[in-house]
PDB file of N, CA and C in Angstrom:
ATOM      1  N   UNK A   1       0.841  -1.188   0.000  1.00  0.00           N
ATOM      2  CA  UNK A   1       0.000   0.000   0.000  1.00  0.00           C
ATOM      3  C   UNK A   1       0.883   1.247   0.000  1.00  0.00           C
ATOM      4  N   UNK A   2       0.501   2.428  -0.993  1.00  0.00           N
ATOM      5  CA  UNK A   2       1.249   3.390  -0.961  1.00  0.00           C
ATOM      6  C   UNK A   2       0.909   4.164   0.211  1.00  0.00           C
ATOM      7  N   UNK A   3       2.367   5.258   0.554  1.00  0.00           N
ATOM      8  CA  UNK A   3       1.579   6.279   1.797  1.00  0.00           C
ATOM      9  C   UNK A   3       1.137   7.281   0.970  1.00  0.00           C
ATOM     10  N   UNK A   4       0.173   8.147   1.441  1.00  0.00           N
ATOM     11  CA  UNK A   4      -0.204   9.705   1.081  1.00  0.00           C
ATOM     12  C   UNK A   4       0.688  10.218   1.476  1.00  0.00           C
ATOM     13  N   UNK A   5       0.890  10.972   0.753  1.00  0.00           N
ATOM     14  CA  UNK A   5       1.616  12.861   0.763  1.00  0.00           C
ATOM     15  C   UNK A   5       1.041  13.451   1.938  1.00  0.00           C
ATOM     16  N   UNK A   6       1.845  14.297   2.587  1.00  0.00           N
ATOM     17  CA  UNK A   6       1.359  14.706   3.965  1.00  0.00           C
ATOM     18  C   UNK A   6       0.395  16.065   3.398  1.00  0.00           C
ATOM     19  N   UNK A   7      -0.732  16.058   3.502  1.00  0.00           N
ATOM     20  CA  UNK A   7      -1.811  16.742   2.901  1.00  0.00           C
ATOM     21  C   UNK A   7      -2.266  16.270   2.106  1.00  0.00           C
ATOM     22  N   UNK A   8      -2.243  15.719   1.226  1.00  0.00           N
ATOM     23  CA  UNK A   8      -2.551  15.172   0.181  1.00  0.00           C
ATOM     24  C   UNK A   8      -4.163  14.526   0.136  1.00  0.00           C
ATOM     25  N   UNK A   9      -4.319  13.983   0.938  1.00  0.00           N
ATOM     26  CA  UNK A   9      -5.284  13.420   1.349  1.00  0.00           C
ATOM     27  C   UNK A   9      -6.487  13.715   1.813  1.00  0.00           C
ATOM     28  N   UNK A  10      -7.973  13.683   1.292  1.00  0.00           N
ATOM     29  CA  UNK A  10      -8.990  14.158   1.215  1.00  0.00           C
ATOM     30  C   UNK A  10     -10.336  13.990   2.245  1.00  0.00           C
ATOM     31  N   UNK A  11      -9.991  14.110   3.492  1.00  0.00           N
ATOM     32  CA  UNK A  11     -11.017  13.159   4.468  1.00  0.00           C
ATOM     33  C   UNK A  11     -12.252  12.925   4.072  1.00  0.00           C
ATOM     34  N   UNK A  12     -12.902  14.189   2.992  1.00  0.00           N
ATOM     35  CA  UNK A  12     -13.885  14.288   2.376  1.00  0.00           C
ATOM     36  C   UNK A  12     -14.145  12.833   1.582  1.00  0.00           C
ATOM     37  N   UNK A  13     -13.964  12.761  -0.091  1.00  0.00           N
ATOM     38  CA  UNK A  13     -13.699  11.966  -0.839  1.00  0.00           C
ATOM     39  C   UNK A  13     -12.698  10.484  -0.194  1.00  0.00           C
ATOM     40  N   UNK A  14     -12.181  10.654   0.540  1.00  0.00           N
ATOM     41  CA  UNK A  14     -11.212   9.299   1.048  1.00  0.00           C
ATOM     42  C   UNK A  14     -10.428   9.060   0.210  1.00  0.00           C
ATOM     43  N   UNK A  15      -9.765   9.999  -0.600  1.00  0.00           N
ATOM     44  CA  UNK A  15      -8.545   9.191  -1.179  1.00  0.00           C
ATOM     45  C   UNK A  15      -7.867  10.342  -1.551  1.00  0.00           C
ATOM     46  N   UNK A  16      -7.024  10.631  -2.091  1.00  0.00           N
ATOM     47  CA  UNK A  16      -5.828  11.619  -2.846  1.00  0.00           C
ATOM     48  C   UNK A  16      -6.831  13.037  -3.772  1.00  0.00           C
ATOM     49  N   UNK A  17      -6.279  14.026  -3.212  1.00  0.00           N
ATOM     50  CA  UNK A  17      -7.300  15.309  -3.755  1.00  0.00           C
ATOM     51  C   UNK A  17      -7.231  15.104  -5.458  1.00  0.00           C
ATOM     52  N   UNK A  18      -8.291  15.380  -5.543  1.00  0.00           N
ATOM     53  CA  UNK A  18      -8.561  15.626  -6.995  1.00  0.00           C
ATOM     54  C   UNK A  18      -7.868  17.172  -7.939  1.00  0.00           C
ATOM     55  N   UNK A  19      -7.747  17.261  -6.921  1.00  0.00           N
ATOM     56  CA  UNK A  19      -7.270  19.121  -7.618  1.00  0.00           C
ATOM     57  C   UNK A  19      -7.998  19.753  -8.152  1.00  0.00           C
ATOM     58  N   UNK A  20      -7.785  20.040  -9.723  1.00  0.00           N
ATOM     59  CA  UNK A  20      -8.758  20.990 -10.219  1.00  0.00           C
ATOM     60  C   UNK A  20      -9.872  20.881 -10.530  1.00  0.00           C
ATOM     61  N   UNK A  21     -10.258  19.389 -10.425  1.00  0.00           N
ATOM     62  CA  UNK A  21     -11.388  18.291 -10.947  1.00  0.00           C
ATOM     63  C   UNK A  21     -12.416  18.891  -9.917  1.00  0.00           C
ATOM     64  N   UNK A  22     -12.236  19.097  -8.138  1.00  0.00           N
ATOM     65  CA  UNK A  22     -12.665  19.893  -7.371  1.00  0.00           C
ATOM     66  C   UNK A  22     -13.346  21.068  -7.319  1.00  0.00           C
ATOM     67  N   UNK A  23     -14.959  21.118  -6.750  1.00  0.00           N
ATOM     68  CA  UNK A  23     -15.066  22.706  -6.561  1.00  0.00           C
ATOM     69  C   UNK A  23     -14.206  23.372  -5.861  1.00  0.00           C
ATOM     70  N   UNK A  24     -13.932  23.155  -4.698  1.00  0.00           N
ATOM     71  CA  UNK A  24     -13.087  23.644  -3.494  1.00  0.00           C
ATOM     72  C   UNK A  24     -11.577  23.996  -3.826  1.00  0.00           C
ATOM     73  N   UNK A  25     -11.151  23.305  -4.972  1.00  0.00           N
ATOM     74  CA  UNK A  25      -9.724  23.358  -5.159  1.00  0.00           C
ATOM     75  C   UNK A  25     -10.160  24.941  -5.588  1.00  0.00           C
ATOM     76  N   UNK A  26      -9.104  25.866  -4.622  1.00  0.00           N
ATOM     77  CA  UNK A  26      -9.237  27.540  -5.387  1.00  0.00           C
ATOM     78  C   UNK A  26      -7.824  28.096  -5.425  1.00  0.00           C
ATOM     79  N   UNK A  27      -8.089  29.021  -6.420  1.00  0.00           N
ATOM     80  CA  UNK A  27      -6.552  29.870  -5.941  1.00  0.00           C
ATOM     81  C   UNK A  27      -6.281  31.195  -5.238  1.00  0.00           C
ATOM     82  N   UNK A  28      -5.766  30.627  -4.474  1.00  0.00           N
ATOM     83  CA  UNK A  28      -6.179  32.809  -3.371  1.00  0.00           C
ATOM     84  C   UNK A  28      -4.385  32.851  -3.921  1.00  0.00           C
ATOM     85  N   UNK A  29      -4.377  34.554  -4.364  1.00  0.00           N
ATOM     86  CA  UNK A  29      -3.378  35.301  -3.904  1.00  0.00           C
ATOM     87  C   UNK A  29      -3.691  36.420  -3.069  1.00  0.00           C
ATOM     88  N   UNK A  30      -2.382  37.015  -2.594  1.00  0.00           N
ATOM     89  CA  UNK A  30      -2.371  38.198  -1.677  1.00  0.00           C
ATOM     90  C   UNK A  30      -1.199  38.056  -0.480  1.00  0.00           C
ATOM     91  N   UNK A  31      -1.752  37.984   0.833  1.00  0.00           N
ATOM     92  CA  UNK A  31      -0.003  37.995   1.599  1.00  0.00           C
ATOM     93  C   UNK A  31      -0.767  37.339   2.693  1.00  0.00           C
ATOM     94  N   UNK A  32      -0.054  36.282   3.289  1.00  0.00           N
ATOM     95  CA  UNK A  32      -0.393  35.446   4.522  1.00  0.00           C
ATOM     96  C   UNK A  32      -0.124  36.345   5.783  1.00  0.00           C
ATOM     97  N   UNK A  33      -1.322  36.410   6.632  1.00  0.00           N
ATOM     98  CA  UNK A  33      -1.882  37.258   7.754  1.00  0.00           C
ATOM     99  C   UNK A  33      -0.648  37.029   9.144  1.00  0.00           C
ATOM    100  N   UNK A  34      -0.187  35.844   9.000  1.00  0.00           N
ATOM    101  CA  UNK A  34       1.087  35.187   9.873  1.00  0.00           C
ATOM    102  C   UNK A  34       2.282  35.206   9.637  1.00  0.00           C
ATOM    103  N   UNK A  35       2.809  35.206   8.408  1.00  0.00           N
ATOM    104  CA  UNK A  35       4.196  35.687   7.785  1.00  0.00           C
ATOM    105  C   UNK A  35       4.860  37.022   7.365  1.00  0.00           C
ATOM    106  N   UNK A  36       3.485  37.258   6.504  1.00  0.00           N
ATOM    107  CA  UNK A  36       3.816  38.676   5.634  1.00  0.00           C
ATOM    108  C   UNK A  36       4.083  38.611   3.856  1.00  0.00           C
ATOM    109  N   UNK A  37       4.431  36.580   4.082  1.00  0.00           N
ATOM    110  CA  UNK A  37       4.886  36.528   3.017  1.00  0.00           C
ATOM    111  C   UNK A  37       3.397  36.519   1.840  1.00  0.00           C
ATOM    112  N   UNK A  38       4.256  36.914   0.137  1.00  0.00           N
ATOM    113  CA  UNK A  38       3.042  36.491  -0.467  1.00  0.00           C
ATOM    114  C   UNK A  38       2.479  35.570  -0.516  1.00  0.00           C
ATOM    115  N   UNK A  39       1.276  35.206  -1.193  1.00  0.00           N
ATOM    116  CA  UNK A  39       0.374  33.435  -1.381  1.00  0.00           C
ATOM    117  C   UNK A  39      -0.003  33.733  -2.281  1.00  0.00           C
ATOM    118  N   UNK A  40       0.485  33.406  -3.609  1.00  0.00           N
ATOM    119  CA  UNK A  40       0.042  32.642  -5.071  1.00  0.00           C
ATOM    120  C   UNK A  40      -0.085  31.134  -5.545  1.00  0.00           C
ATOM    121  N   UNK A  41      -1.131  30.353  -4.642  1.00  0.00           N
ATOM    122  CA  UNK A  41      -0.985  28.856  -5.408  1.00  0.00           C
ATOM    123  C   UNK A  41      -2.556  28.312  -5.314  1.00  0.00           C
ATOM    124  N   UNK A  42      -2.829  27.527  -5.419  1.00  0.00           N
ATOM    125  CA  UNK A  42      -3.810  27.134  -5.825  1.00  0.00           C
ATOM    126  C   UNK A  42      -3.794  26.087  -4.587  1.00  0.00           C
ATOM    127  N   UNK A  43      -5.542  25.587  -3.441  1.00  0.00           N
ATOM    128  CA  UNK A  43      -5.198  24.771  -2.662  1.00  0.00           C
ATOM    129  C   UNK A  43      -6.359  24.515  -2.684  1.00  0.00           C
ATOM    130  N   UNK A  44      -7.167  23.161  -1.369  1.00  0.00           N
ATOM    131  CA  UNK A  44      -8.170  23.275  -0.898  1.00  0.00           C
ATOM    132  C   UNK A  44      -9.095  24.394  -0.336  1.00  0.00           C
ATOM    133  N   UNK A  45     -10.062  24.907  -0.357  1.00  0.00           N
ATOM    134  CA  UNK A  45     -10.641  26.027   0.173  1.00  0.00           C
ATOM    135  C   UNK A  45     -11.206  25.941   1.628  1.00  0.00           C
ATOM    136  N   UNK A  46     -11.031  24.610   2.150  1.00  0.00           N
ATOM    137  CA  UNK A  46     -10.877  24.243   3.679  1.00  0.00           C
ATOM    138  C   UNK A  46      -9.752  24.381   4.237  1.00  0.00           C
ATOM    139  N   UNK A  47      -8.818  23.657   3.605  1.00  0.00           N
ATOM    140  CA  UNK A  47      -7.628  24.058   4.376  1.00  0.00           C
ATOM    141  C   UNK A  47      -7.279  25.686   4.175  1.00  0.00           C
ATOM    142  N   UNK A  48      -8.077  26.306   3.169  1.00  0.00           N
ATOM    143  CA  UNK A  48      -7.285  27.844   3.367  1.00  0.00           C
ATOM    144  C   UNK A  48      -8.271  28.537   4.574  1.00  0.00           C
ATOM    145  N   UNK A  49      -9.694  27.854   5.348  1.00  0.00           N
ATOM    146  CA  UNK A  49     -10.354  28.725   5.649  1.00  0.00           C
ATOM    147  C   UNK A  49      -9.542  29.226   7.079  1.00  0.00           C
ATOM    148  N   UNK A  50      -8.371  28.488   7.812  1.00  0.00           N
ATOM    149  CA  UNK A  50      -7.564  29.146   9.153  1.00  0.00           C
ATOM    150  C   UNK A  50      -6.886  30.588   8.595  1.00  0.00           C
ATOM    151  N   UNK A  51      -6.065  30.347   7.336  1.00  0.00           N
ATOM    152  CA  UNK A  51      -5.420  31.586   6.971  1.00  0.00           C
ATOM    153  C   UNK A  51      -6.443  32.759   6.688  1.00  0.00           C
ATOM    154  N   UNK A  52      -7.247  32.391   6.267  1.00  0.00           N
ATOM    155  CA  UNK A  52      -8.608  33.355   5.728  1.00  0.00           C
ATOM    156  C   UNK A  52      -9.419  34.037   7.137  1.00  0.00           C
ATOM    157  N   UNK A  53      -9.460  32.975   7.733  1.00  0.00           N
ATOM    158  CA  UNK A  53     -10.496  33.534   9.189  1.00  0.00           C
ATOM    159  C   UNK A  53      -9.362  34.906   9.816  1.00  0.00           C
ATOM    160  N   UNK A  54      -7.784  34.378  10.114  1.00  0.00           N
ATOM    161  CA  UNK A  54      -7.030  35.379  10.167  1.00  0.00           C
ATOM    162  C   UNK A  54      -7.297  36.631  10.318  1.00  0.00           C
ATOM    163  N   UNK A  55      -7.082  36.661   8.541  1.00  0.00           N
ATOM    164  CA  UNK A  55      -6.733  37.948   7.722  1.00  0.00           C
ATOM    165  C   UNK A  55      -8.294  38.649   7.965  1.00  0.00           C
ATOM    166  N   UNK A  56      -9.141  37.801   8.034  1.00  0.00           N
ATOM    167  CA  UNK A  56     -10.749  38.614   8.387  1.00  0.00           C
ATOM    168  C   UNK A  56     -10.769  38.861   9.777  1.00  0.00           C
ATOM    169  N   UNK A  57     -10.211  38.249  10.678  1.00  0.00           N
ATOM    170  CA  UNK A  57     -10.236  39.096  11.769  1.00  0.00           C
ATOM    171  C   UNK A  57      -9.323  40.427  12.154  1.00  0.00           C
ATOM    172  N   UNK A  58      -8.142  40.382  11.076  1.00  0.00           N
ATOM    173  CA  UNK A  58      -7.518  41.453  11.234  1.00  0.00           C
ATOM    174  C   UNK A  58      -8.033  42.981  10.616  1.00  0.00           C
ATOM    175  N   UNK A  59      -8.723  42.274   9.480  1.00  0.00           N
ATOM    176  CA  UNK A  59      -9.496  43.812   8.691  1.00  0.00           C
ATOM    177  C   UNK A  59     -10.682  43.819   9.523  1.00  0.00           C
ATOM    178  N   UNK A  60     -11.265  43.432  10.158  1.00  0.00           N
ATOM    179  CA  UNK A  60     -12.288  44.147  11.240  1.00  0.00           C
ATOM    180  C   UNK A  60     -11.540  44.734  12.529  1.00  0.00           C
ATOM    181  N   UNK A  61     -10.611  44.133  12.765  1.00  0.00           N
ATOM    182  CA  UNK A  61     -10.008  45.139  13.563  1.00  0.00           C
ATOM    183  C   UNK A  61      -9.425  46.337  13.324  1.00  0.00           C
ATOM    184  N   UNK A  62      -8.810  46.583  12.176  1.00  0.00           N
ATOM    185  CA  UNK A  62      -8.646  47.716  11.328  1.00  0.00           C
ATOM    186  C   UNK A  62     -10.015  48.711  11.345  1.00  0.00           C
ATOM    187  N   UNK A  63     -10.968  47.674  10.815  1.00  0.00           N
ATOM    188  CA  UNK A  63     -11.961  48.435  10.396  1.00  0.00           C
ATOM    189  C   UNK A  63     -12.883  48.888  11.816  1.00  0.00           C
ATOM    190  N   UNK A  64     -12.957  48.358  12.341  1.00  0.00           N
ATOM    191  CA  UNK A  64     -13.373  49.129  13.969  1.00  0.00           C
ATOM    192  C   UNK A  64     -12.544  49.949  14.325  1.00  0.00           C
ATOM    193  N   UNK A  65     -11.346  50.187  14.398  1.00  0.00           N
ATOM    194  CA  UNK A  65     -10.159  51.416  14.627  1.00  0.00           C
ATOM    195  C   UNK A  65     -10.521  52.209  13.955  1.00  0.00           C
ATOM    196  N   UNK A  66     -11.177  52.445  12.616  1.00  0.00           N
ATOM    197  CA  UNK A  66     -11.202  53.806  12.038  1.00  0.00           C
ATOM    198  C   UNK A  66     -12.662  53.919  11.823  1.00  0.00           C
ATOM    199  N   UNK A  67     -13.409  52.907  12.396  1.00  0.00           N
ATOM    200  CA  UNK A  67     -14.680  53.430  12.510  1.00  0.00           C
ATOM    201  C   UNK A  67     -14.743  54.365  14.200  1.00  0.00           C
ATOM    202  N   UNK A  68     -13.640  54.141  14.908  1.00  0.00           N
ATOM    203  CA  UNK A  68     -13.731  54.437  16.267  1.00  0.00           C
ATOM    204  C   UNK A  68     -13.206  56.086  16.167  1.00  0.00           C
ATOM    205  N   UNK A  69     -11.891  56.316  15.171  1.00  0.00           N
ATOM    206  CA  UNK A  69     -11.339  57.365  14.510  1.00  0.00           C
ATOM    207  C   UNK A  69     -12.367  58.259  14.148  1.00  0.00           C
ATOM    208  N   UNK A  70     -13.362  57.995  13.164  1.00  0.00           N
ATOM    209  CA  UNK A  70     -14.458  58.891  12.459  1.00  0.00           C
ATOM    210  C   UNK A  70     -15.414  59.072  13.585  1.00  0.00           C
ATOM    211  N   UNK A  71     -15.900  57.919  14.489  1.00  0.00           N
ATOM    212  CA  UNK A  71     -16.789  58.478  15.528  1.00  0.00           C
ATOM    213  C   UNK A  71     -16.136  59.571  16.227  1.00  0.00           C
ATOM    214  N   UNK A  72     -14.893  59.467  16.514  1.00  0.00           N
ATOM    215  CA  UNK A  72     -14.006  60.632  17.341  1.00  0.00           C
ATOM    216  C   UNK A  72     -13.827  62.283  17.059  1.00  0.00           C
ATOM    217  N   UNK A  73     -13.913  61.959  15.686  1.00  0.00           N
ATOM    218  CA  UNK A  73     -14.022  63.404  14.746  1.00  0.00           C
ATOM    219  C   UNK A  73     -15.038  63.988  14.981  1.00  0.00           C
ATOM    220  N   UNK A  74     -16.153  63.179  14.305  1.00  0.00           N
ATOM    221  CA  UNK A  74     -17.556  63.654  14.596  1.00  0.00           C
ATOM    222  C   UNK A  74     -18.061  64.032  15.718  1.00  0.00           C
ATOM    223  N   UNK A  75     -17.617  63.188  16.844  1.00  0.00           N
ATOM    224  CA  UNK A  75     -17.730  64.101  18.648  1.00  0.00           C
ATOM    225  C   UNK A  75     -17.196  65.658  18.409  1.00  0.00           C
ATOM    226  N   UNK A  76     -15.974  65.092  18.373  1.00  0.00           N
ATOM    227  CA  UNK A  76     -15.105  66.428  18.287  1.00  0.00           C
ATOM    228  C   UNK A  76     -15.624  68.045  17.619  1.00  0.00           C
ATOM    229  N   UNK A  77     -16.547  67.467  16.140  1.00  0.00           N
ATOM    230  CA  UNK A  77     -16.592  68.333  15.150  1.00  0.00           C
ATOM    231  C   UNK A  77     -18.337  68.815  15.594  1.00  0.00           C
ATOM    232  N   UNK A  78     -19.113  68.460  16.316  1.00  0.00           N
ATOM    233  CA  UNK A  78     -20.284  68.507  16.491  1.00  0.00           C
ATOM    234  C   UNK A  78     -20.275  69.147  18.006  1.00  0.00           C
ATOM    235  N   UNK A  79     -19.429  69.318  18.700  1.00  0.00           N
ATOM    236  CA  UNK A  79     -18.823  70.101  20.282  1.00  0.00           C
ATOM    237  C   UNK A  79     -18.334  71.378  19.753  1.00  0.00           C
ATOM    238  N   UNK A  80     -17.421  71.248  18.664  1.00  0.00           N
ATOM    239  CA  UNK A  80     -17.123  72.638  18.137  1.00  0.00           C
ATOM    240  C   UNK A  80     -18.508  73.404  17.895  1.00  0.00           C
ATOM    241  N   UNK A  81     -19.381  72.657  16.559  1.00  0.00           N
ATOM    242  CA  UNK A  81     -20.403  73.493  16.011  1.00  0.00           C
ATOM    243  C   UNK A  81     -21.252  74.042  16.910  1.00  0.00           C
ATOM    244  N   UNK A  82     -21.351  73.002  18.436  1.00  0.00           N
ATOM    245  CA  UNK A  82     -22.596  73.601  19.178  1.00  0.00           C
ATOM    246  C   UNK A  82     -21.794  74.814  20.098  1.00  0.00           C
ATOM    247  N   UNK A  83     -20.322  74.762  19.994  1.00  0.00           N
ATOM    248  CA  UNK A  83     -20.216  76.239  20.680  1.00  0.00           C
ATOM    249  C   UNK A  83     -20.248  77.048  19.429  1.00  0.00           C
ATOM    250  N   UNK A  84     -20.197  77.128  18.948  1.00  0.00           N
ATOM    251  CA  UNK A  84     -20.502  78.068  17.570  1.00  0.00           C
ATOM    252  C   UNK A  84     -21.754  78.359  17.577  1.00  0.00           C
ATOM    253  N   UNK A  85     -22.808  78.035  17.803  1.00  0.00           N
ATOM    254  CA  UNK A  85     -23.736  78.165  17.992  1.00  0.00           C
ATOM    255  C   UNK A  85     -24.386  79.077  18.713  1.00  0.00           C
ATOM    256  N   UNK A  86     -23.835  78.478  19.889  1.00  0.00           N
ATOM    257  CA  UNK A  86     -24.158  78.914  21.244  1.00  0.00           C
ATOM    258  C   UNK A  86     -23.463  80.460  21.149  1.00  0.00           C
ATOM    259  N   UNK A  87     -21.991  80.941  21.015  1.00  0.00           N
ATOM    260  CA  UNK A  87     -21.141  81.718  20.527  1.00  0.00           C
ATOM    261  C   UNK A  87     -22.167  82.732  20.026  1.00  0.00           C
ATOM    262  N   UNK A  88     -22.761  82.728  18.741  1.00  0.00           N
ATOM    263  CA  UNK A  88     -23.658  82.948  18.301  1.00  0.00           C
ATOM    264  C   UNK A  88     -25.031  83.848  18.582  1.00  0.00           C
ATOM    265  N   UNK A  89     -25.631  82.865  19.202  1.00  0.00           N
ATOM    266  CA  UNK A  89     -26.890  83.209  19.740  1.00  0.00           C
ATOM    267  C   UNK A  89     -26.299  84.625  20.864  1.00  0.00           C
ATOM    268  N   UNK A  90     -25.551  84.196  21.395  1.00  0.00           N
ATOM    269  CA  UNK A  90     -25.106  84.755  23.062  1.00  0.00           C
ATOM    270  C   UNK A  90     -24.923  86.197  22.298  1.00  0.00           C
ATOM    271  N   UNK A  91     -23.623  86.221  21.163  1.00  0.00           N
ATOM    272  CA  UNK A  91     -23.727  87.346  20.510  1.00  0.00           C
ATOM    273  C   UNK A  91     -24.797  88.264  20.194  1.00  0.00           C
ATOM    274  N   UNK A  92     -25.974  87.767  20.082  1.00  0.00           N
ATOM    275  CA  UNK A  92     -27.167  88.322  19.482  1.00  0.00           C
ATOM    276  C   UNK A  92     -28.353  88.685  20.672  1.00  0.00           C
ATOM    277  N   UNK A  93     -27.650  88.498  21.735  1.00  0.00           N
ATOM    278  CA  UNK A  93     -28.582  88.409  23.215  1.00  0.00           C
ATOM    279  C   UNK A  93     -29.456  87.004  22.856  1.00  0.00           C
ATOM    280  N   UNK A  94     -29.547  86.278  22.648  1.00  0.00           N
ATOM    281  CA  UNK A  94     -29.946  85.025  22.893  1.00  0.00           C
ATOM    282  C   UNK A  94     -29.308  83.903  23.849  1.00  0.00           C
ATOM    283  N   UNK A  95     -29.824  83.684  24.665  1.00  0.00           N
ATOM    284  CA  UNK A  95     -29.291  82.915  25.964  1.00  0.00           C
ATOM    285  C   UNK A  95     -29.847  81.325  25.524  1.00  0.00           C
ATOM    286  N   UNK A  96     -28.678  80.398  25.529  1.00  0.00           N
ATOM    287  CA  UNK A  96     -29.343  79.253  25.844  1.00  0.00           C
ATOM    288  C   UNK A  96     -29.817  78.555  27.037  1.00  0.00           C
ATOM    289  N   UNK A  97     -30.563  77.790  26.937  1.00  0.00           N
ATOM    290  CA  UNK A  97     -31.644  77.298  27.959  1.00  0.00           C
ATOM    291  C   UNK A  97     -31.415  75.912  28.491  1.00  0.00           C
ATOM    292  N   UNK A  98     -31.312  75.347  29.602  1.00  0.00           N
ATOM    293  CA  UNK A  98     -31.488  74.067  29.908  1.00  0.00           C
ATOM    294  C   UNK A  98     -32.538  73.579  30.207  1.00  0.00           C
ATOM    295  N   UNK A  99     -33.022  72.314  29.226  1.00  0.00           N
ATOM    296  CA  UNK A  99     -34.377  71.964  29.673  1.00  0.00           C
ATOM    297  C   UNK A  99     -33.885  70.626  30.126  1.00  0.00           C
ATOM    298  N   UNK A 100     -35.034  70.926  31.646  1.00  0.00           N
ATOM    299  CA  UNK A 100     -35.357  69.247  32.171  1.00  0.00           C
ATOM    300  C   UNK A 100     -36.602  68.327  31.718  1.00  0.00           C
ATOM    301  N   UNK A 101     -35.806  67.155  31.794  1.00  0.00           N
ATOM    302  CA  UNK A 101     -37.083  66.469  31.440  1.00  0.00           C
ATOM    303  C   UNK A 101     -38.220  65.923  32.905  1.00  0.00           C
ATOM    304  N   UNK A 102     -39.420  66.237  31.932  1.00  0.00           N
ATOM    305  CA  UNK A 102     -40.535  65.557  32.591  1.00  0.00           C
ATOM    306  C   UNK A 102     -40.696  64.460  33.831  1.00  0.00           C
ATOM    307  N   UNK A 103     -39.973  64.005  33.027  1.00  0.00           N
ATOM    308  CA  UNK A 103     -39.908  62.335  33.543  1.00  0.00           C
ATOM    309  C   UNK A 103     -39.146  61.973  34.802  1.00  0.00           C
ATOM    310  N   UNK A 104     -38.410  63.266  35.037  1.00  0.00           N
ATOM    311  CA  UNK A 104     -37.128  63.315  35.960  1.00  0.00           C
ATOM    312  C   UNK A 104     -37.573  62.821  37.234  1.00  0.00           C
ATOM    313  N   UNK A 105     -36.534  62.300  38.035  1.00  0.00           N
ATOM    314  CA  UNK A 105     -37.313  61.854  39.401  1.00  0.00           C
ATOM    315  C   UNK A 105     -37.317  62.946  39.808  1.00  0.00           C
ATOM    316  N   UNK A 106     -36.474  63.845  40.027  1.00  0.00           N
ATOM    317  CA  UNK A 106     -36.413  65.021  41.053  1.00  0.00           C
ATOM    318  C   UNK A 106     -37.271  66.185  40.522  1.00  0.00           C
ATOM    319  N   UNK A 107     -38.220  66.069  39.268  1.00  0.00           N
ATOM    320  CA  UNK A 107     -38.852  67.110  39.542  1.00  0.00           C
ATOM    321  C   UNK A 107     -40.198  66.958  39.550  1.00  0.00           C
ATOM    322  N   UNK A 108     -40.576  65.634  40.006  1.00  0.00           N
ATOM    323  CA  UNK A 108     -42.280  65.582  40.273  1.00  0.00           C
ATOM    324  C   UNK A 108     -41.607  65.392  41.663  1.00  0.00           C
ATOM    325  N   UNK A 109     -43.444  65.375  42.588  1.00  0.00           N
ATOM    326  CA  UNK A 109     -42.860  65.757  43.747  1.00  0.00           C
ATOM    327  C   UNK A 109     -43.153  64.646  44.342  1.00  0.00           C
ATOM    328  N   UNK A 110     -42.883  64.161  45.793  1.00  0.00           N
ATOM    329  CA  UNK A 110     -43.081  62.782  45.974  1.00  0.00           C
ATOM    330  C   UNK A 110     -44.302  62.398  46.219  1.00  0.00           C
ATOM    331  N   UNK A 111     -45.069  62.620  46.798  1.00  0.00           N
ATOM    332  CA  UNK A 111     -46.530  62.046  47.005  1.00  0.00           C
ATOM    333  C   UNK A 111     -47.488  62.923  45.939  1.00  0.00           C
ATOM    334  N   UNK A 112     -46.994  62.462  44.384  1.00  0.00           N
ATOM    335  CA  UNK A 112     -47.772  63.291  43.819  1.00  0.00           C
ATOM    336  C   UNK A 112     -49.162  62.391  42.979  1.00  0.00           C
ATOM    337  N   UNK A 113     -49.469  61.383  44.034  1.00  0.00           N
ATOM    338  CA  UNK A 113     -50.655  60.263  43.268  1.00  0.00           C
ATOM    339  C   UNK A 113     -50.244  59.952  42.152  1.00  0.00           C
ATOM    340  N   UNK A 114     -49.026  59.805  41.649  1.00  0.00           N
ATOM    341  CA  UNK A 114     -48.504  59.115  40.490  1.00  0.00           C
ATOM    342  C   UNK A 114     -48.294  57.469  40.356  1.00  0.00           C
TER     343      UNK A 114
END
């Protein structure tokens, strides 16, 4: 009996990969998430899904960092406008106002048959 090739072997099908004969056989290029190095070859699309899960957890982490970046701006840029605003009004004798809400505990009163 021959041995298999270390990979080679298809737990799926039970015997020696088919290769291109395969849906699954695919070819990813681009750069491995663990090395750096490039990846141009053609493989199983199971065995690539560890390198793949990777590289997708690294671009959501990217991508939450600069979604966290743009939320930061927008704080930033919307604190400016409302003193500008405010700036504004005050200039013109317009006073801004603090409103409480309704609902507040502290401003109904306590035994108010509520």
């Amino acid at each position: 009996m021959k041995k298999n090739e270390s990979g080679n072997f298809c737990p799926l099908i039970r015997k020696n990969c088919v290769e291109h004969k395969c849906s699954w056989y695919t070819h990813v290029r681009g750069m491995n998430p663990n090395t750096g190095e490039d990846v141009d070859h053609w493989g199983c699309a199971i065995t690539w899904m560890p390198m793949l899960t990777i590289e997708n957890s690294q671009q959501q982490r990217q991508t939450g960092s600069a979604v966290e970046s743009f939320r930061n701006e927008v704080v930033k840029s919307n604190a400016e406008n409302r003193q500008l605003y405010i700036d504004t009004f005050q200039q013109n004798g317009i006073l801004p106002v603090n409103v409480t809400s309704l609902t507040s505990t502290n401003v109904l009163p306590e035994n108010s048959g509520e």
